[in-house]
PDB file of N, CA and C in Angstrom:
ATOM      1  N   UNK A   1      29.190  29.408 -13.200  1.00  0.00           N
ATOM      2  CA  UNK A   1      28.717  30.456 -12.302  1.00  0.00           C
ATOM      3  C   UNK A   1      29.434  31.755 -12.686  1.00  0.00           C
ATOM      4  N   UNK A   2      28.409  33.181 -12.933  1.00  0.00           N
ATOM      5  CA  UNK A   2      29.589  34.226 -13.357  1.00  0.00           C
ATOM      6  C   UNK A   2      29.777  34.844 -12.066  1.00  0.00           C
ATOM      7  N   UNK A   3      30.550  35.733 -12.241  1.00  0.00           N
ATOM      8  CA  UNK A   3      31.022  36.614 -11.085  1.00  0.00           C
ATOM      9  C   UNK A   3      30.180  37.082 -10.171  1.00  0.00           C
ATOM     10  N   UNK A   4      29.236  37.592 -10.391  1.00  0.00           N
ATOM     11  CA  UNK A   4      27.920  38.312  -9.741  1.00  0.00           C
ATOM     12  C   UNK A   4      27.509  36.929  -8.882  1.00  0.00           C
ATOM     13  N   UNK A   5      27.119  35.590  -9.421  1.00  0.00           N
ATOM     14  CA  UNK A   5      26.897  34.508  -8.961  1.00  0.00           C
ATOM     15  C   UNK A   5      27.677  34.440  -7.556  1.00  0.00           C
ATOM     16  N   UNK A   6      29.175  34.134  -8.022  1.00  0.00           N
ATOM     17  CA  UNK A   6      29.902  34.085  -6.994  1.00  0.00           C
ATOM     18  C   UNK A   6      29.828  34.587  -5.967  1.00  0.00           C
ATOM     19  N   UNK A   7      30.418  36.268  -6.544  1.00  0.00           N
ATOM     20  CA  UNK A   7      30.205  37.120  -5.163  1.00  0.00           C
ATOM     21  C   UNK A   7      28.983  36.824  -4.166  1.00  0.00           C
ATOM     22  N   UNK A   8      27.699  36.471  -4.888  1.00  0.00           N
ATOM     23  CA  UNK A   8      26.462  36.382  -4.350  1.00  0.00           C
ATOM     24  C   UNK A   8      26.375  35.216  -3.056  1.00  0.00           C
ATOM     25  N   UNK A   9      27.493  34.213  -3.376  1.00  0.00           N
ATOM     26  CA  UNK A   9      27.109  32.825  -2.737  1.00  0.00           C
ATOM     27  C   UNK A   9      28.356  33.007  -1.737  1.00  0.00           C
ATOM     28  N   UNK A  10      29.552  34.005  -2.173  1.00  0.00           N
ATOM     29  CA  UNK A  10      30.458  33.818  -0.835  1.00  0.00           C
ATOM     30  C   UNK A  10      29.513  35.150   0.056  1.00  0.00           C
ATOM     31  N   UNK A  11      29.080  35.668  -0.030  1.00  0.00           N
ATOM     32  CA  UNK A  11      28.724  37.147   0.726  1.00  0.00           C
ATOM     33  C   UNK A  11      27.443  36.483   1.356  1.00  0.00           C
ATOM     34  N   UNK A  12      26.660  35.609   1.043  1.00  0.00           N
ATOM     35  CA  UNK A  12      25.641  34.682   1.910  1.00  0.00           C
ATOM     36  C   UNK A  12      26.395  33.695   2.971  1.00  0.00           C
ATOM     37  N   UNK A  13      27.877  32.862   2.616  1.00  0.00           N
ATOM     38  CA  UNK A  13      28.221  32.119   2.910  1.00  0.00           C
ATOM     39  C   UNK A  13      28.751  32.822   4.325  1.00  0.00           C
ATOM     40  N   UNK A  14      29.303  34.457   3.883  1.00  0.00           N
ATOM     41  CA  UNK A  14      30.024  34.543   5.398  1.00  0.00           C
ATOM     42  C   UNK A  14      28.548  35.719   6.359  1.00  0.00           C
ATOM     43  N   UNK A  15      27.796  35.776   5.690  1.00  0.00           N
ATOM     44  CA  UNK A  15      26.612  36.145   6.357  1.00  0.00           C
ATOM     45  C   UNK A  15      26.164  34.959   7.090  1.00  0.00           C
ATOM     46  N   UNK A  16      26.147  33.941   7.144  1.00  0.00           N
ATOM     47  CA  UNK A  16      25.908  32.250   7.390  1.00  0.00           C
ATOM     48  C   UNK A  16      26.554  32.663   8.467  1.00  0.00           C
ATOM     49  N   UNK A  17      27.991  32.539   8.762  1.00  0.00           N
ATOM     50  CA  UNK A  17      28.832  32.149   8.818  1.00  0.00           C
ATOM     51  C   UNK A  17      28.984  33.340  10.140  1.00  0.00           C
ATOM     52  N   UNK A  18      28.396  34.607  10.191  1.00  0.00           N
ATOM     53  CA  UNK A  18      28.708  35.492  11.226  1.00  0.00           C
ATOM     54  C   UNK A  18      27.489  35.039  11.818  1.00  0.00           C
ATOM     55  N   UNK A  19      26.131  34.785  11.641  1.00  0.00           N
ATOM     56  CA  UNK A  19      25.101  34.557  12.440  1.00  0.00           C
ATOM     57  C   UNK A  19      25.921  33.256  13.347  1.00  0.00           C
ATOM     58  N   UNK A  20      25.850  32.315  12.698  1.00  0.00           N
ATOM     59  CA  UNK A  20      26.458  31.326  13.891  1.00  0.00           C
ATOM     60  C   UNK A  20      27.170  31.294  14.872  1.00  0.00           C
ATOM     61  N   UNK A  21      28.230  32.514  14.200  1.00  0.00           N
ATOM     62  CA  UNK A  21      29.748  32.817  15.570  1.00  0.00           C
ATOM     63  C   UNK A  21      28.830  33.504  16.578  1.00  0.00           C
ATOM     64  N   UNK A  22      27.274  34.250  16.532  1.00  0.00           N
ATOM     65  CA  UNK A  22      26.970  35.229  17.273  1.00  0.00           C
ATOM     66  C   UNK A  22      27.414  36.116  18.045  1.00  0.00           C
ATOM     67  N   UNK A  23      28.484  37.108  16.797  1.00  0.00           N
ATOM     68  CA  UNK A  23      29.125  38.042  17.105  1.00  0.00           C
ATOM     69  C   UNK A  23      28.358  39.525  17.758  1.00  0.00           C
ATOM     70  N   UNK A  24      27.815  39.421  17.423  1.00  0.00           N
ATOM     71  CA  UNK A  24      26.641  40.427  17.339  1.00  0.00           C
ATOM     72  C   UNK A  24      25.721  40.710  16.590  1.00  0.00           C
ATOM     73  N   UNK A  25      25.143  42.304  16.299  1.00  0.00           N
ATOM     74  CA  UNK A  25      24.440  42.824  15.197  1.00  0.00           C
ATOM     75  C   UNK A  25      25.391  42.033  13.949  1.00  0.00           C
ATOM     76  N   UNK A  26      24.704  42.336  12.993  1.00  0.00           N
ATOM     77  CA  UNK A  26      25.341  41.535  11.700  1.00  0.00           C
ATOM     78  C   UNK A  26      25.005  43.053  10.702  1.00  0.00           C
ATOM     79  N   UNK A  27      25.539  43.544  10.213  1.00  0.00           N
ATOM     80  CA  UNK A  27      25.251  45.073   9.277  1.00  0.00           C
ATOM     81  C   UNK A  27      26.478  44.958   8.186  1.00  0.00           C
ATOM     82  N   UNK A  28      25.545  44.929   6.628  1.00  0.00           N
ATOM     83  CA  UNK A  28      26.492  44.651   5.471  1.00  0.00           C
ATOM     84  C   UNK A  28      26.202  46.178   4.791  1.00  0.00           C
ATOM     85  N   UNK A  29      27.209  46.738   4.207  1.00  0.00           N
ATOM     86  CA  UNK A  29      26.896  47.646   3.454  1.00  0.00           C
ATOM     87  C   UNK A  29      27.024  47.721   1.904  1.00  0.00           C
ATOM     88  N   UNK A  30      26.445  48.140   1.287  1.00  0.00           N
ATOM     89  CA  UNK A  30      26.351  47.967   0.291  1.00  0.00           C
ATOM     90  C   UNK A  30      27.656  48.473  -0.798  1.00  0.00           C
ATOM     91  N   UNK A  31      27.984  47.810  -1.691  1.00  0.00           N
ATOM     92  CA  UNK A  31      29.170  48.680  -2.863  1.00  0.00           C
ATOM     93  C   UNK A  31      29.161  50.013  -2.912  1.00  0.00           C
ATOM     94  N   UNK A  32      30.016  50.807  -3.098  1.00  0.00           N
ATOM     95  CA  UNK A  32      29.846  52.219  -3.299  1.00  0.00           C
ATOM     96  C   UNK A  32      30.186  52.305  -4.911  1.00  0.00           C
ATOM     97  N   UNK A  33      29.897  53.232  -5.939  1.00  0.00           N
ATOM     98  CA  UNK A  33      30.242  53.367  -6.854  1.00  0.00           C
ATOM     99  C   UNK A  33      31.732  53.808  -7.177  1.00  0.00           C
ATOM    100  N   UNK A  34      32.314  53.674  -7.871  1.00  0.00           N
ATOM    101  CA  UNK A  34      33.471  53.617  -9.055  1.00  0.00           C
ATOM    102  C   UNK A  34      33.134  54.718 -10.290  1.00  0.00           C
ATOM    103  N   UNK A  35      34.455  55.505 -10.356  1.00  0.00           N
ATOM    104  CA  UNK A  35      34.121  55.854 -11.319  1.00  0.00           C
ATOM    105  C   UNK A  35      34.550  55.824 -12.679  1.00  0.00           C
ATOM    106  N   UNK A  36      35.671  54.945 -12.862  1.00  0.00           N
ATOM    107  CA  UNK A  36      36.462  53.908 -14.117  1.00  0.00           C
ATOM    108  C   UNK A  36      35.149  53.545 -14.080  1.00  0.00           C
ATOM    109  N   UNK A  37      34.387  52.471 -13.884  1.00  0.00           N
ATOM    110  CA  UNK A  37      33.222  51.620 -14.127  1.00  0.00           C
ATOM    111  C   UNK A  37      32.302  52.067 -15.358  1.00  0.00           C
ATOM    112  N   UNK A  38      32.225  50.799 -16.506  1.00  0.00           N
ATOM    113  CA  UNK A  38      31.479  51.193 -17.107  1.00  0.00           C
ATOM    114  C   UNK A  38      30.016  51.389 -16.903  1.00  0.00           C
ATOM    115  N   UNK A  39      28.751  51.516 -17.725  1.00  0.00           N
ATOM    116  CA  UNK A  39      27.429  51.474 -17.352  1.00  0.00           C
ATOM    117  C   UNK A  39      27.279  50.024 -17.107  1.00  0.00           C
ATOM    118  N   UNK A  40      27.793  49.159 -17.955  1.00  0.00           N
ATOM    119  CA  UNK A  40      27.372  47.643 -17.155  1.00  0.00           C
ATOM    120  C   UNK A  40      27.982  47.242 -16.168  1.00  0.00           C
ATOM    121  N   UNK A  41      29.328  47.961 -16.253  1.00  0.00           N
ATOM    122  CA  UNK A  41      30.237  47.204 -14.533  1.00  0.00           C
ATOM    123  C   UNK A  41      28.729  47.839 -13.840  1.00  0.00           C
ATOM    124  N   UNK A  42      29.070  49.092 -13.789  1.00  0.00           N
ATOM    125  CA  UNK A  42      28.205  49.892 -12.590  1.00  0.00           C
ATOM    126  C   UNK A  42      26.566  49.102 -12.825  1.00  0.00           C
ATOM    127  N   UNK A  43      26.299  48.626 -13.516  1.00  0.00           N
ATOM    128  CA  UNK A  43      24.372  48.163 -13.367  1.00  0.00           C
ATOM    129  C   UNK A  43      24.546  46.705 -12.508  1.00  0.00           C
ATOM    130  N   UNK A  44      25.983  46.057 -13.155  1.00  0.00           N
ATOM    131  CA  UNK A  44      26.067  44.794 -11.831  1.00  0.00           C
ATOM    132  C   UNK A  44      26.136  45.366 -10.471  1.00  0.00           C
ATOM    133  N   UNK A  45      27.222  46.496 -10.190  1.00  0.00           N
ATOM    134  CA  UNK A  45      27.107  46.811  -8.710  1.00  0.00           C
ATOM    135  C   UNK A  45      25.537  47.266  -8.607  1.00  0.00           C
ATOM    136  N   UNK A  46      25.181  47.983  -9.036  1.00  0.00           N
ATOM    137  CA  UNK A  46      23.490  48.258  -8.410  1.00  0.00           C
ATOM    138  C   UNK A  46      22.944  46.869  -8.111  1.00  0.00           C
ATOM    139  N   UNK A  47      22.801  46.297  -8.848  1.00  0.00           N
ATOM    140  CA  UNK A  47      22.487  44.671  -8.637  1.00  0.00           C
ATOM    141  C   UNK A  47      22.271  43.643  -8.241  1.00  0.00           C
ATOM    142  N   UNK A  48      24.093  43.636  -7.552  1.00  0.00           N
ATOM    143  CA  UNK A  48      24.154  42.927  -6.151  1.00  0.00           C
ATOM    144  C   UNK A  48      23.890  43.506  -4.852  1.00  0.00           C
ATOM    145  N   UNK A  49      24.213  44.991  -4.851  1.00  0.00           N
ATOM    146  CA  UNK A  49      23.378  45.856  -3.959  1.00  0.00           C
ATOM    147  C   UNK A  49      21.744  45.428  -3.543  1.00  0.00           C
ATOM    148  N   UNK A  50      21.420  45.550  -4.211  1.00  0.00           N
ATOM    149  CA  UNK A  50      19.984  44.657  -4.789  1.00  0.00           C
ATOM    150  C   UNK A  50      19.330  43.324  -4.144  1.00  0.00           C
ATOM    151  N   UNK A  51      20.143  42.726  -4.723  1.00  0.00           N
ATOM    152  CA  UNK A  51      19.986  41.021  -4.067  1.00  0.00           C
ATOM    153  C   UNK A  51      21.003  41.392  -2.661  1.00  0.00           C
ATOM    154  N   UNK A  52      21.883  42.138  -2.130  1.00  0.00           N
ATOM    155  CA  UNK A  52      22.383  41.922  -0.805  1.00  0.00           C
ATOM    156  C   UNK A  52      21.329  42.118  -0.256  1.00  0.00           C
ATOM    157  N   UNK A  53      20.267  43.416  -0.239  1.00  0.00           N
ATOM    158  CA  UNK A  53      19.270  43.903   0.410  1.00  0.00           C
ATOM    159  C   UNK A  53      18.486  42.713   0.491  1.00  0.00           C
ATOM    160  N   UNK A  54      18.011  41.782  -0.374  1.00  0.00           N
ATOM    161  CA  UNK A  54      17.371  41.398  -0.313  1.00  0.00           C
ATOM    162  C   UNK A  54      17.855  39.819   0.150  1.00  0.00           C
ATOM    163  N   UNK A  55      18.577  39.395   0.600  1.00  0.00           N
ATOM    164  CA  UNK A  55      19.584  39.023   1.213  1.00  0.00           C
ATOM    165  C   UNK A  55      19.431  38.890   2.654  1.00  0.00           C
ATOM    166  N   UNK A  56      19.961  39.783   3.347  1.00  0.00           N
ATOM    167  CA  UNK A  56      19.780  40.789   4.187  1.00  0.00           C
ATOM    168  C   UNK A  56      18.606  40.400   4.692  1.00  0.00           C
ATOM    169  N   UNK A  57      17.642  40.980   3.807  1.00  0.00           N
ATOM    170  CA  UNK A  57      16.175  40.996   4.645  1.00  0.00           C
ATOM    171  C   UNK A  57      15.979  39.428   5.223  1.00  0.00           C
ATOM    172  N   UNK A  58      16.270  38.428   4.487  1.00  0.00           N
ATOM    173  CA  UNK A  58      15.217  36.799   4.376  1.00  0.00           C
ATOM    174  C   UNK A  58      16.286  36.575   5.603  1.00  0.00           C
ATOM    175  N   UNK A  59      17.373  37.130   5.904  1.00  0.00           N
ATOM    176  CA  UNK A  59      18.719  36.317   6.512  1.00  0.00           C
ATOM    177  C   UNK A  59      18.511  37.394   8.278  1.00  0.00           C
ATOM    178  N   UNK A  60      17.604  38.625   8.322  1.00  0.00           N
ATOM    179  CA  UNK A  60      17.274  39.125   9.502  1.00  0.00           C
ATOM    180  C   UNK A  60      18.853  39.850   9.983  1.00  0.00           C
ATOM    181  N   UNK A  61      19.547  40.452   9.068  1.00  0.00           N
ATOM    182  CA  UNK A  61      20.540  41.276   8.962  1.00  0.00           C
ATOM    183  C   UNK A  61      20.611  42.283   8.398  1.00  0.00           C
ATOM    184  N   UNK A  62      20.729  43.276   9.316  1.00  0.00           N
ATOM    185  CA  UNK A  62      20.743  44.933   8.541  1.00  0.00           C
ATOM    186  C   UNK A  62      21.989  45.114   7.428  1.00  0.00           C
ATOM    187  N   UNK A  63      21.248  45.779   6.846  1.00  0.00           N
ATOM    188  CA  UNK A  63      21.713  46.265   4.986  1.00  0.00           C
ATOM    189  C   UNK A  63      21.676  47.660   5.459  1.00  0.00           C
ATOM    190  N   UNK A  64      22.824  48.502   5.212  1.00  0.00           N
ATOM    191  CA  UNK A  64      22.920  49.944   5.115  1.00  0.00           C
ATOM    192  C   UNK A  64      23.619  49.872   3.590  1.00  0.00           C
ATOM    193  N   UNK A  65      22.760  50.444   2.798  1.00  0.00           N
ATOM    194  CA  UNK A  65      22.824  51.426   2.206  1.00  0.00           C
ATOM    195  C   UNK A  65      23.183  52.862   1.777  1.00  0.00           C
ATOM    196  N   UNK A  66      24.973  52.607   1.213  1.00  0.00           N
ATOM    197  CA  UNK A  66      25.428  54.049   1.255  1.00  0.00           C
ATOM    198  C   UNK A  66      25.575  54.262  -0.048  1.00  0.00           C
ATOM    199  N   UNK A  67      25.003  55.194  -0.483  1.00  0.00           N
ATOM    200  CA  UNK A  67      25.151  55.736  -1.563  1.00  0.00           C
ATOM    201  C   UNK A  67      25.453  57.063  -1.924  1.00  0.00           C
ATOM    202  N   UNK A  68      26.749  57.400  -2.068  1.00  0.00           N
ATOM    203  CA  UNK A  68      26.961  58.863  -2.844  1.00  0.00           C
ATOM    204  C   UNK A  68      27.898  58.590  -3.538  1.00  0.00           C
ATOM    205  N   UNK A  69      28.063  59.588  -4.497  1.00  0.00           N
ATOM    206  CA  UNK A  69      29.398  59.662  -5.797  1.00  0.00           C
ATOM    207  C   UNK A  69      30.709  60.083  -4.548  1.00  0.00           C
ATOM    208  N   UNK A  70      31.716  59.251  -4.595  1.00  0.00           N
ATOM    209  CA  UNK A  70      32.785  59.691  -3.492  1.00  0.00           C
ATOM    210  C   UNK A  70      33.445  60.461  -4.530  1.00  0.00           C
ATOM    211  N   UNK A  71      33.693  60.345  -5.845  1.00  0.00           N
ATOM    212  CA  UNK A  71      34.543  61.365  -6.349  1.00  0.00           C
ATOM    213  C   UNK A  71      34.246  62.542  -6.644  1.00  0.00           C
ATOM    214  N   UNK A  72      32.781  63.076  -6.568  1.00  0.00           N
ATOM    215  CA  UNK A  72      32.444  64.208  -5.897  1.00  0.00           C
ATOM    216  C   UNK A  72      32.475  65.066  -5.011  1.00  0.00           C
ATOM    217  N   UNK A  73      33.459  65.655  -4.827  1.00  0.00           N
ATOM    218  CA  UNK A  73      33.308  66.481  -3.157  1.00  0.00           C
ATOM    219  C   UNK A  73      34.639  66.237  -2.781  1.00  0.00           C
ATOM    220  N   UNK A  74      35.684  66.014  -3.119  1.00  0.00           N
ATOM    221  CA  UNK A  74      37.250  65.445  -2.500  1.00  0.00           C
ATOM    222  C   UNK A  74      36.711  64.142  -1.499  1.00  0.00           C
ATOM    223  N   UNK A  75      35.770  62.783  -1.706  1.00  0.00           N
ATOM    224  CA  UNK A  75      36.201  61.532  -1.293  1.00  0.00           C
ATOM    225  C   UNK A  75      37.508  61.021  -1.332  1.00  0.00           C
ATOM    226  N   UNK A  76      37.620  60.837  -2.143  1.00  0.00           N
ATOM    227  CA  UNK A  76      38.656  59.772  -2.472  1.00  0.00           C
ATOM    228  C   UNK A  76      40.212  59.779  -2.528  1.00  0.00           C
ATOM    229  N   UNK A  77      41.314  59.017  -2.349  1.00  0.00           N
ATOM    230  CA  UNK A  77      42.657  59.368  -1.969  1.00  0.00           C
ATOM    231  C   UNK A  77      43.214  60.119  -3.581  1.00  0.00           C
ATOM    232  N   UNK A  78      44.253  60.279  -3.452  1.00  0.00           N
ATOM    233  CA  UNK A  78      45.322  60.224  -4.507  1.00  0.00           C
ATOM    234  C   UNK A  78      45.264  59.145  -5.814  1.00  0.00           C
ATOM    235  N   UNK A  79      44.869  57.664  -5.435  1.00  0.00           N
ATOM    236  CA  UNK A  79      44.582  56.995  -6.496  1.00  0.00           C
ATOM    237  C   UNK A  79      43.218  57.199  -7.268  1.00  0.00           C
ATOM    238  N   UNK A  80      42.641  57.878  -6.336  1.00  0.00           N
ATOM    239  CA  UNK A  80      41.083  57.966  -7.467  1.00  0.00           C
ATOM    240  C   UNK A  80      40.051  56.701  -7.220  1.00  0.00           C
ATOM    241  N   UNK A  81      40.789  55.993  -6.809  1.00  0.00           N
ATOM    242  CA  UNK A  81      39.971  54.670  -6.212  1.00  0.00           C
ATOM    243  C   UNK A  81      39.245  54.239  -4.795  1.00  0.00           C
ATOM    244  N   UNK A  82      40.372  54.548  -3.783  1.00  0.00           N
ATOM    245  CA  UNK A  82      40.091  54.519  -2.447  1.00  0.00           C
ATOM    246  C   UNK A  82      39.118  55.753  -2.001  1.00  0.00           C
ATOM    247  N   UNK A  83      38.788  55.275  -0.538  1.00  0.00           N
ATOM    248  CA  UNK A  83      38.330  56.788   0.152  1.00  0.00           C
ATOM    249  C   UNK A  83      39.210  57.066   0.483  1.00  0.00           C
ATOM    250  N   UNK A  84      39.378  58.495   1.019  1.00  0.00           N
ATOM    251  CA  UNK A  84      40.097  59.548   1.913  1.00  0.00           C
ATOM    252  C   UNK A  84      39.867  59.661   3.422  1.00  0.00           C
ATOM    253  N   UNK A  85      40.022  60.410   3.974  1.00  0.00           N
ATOM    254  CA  UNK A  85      39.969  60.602   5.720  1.00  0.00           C
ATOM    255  C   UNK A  85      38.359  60.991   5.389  1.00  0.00           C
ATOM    256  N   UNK A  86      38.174  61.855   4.503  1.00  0.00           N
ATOM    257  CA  UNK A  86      36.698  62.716   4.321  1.00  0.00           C
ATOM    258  C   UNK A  86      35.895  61.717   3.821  1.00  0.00           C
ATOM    259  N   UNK A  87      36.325  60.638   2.745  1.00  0.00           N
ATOM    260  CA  UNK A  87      35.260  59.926   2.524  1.00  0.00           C
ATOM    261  C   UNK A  87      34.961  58.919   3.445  1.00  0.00           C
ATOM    262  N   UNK A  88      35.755  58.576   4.278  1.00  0.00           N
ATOM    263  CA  UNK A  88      35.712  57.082   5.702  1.00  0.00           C
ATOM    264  C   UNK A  88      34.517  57.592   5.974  1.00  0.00           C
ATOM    265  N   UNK A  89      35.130  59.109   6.577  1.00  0.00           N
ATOM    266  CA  UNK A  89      34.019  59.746   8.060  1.00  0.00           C
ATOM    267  C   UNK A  89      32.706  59.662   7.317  1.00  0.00           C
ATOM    268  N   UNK A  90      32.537  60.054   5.578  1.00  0.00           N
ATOM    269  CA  UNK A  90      31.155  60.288   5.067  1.00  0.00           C
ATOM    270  C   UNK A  90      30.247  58.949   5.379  1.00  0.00           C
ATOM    271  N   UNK A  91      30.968  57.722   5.163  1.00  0.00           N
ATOM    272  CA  UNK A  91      30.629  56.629   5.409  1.00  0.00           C
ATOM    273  C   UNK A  91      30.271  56.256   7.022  1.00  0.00           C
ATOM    274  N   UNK A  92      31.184  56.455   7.821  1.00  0.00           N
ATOM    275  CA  UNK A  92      30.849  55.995   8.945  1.00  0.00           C
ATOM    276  C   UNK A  92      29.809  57.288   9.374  1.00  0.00           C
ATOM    277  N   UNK A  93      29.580  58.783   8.870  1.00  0.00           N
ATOM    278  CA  UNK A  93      28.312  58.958   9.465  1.00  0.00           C
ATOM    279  C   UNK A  93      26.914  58.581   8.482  1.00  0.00           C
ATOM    280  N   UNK A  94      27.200  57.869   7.684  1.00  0.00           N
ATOM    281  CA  UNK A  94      26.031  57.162   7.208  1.00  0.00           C
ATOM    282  C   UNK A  94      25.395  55.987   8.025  1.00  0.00           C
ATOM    283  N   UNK A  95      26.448  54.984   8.582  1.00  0.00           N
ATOM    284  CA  UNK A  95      26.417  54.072   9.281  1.00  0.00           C
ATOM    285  C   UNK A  95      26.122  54.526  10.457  1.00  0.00           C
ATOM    286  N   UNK A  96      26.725  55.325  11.042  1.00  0.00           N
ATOM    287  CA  UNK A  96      26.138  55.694  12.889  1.00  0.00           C
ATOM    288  C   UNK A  96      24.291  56.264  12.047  1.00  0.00           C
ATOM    289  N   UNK A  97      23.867  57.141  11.607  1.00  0.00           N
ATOM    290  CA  UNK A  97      22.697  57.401  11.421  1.00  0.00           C
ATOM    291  C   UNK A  97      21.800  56.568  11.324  1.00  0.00           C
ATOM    292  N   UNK A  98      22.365  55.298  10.503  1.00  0.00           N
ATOM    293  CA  UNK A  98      21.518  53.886  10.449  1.00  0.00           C
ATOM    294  C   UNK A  98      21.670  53.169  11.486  1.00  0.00           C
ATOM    295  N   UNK A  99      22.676  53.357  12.600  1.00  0.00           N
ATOM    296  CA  UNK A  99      22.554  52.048  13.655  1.00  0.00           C
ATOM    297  C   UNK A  99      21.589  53.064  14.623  1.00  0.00           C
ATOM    298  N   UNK A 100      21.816  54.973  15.019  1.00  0.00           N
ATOM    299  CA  UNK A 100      20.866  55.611  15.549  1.00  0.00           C
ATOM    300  C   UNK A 100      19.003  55.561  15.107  1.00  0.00           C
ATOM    301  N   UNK A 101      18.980  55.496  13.830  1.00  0.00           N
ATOM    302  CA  UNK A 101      17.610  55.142  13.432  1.00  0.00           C
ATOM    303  C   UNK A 101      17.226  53.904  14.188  1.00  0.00           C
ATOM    304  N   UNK A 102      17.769  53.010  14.169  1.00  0.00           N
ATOM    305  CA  UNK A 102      17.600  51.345  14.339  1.00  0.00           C
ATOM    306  C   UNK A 102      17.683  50.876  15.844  1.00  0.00           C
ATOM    307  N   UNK A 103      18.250  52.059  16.659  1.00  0.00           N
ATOM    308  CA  UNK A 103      18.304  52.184  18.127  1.00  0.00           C
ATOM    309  C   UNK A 103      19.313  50.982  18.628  1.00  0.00           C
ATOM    310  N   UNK A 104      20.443  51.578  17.599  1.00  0.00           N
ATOM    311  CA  UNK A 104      21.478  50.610  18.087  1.00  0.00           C
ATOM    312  C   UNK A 104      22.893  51.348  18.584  1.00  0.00           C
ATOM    313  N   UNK A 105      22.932  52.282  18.689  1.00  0.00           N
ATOM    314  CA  UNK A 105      23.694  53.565  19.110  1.00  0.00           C
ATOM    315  C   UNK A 105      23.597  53.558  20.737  1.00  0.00           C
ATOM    316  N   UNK A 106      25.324  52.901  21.225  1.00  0.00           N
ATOM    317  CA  UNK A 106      25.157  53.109  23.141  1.00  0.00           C
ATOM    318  C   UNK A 106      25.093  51.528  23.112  1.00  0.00           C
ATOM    319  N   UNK A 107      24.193  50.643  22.289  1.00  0.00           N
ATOM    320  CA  UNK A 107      24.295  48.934  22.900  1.00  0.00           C
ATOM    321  C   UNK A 107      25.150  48.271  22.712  1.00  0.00           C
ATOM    322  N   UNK A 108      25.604  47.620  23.673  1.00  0.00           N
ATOM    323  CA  UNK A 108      26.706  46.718  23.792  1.00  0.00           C
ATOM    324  C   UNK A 108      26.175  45.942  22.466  1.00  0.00           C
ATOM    325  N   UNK A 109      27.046  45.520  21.398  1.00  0.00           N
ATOM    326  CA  UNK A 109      26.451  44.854  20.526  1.00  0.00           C
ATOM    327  C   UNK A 109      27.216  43.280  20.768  1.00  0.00           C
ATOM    328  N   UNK A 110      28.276  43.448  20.978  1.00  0.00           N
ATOM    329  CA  UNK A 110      28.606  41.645  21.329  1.00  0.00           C
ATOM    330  C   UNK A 110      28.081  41.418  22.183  1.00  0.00           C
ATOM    331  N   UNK A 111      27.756  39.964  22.099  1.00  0.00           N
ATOM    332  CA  UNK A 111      26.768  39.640  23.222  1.00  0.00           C
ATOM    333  C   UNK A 111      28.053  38.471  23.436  1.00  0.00           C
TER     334      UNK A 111
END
């Protein structure tokens, strides 16, 4: 099994694995890009992005989809790797916009 495999079967396993606890909404987001990454690291992350979505869909769990270059714009910390305070917030207002589209903004989500 290569890596992509893997990742693929633990990231179903704890998608499994949160539907049952019925924690709530269930919302996976997708990899963000890297920018060490070569063109093939980076075509696997598109990839599994890919199959999460599609994932996601058969499994009746929202997939947000964030996509921007974080090392564009001052994202990212001091290492070049992480986000920053600026890249969190970019993320979490990607995520509030997708739970507001989805009319999940205000609901108690644990049930």
């Amino acid at each position: 099994m290569d890596e992509t495999e893997e990742m693929m079967q633990k990231y179903e396993e704890m998608i499994q694995r949160l539907k049952e606890e019925r924690l709530g909404e269930v919302v996976v987001m997708g990899i963000l890009p890297r920018q060490d990454l070569s063109e093939a690291l980076d075509s696997k992350r598109v990839e599994v992005n890919r199959r999460l979505k599609e994932v996601c869909g058969g499994s009746k769990v929202r997939y947000c989809d964030v996509e921007f270059n974080p090392w564009r714009g001052g994202f990212l910390g001091r290492d070049g790797l992480h986000l920053n305070a600026r890249g969190a917030d970019m993320v979490a207002r990607q995520v509030f916009m997708m739970m507001k589209t989805l009319n999940l903004v205000g609901r108690r989500l644990v049930k």
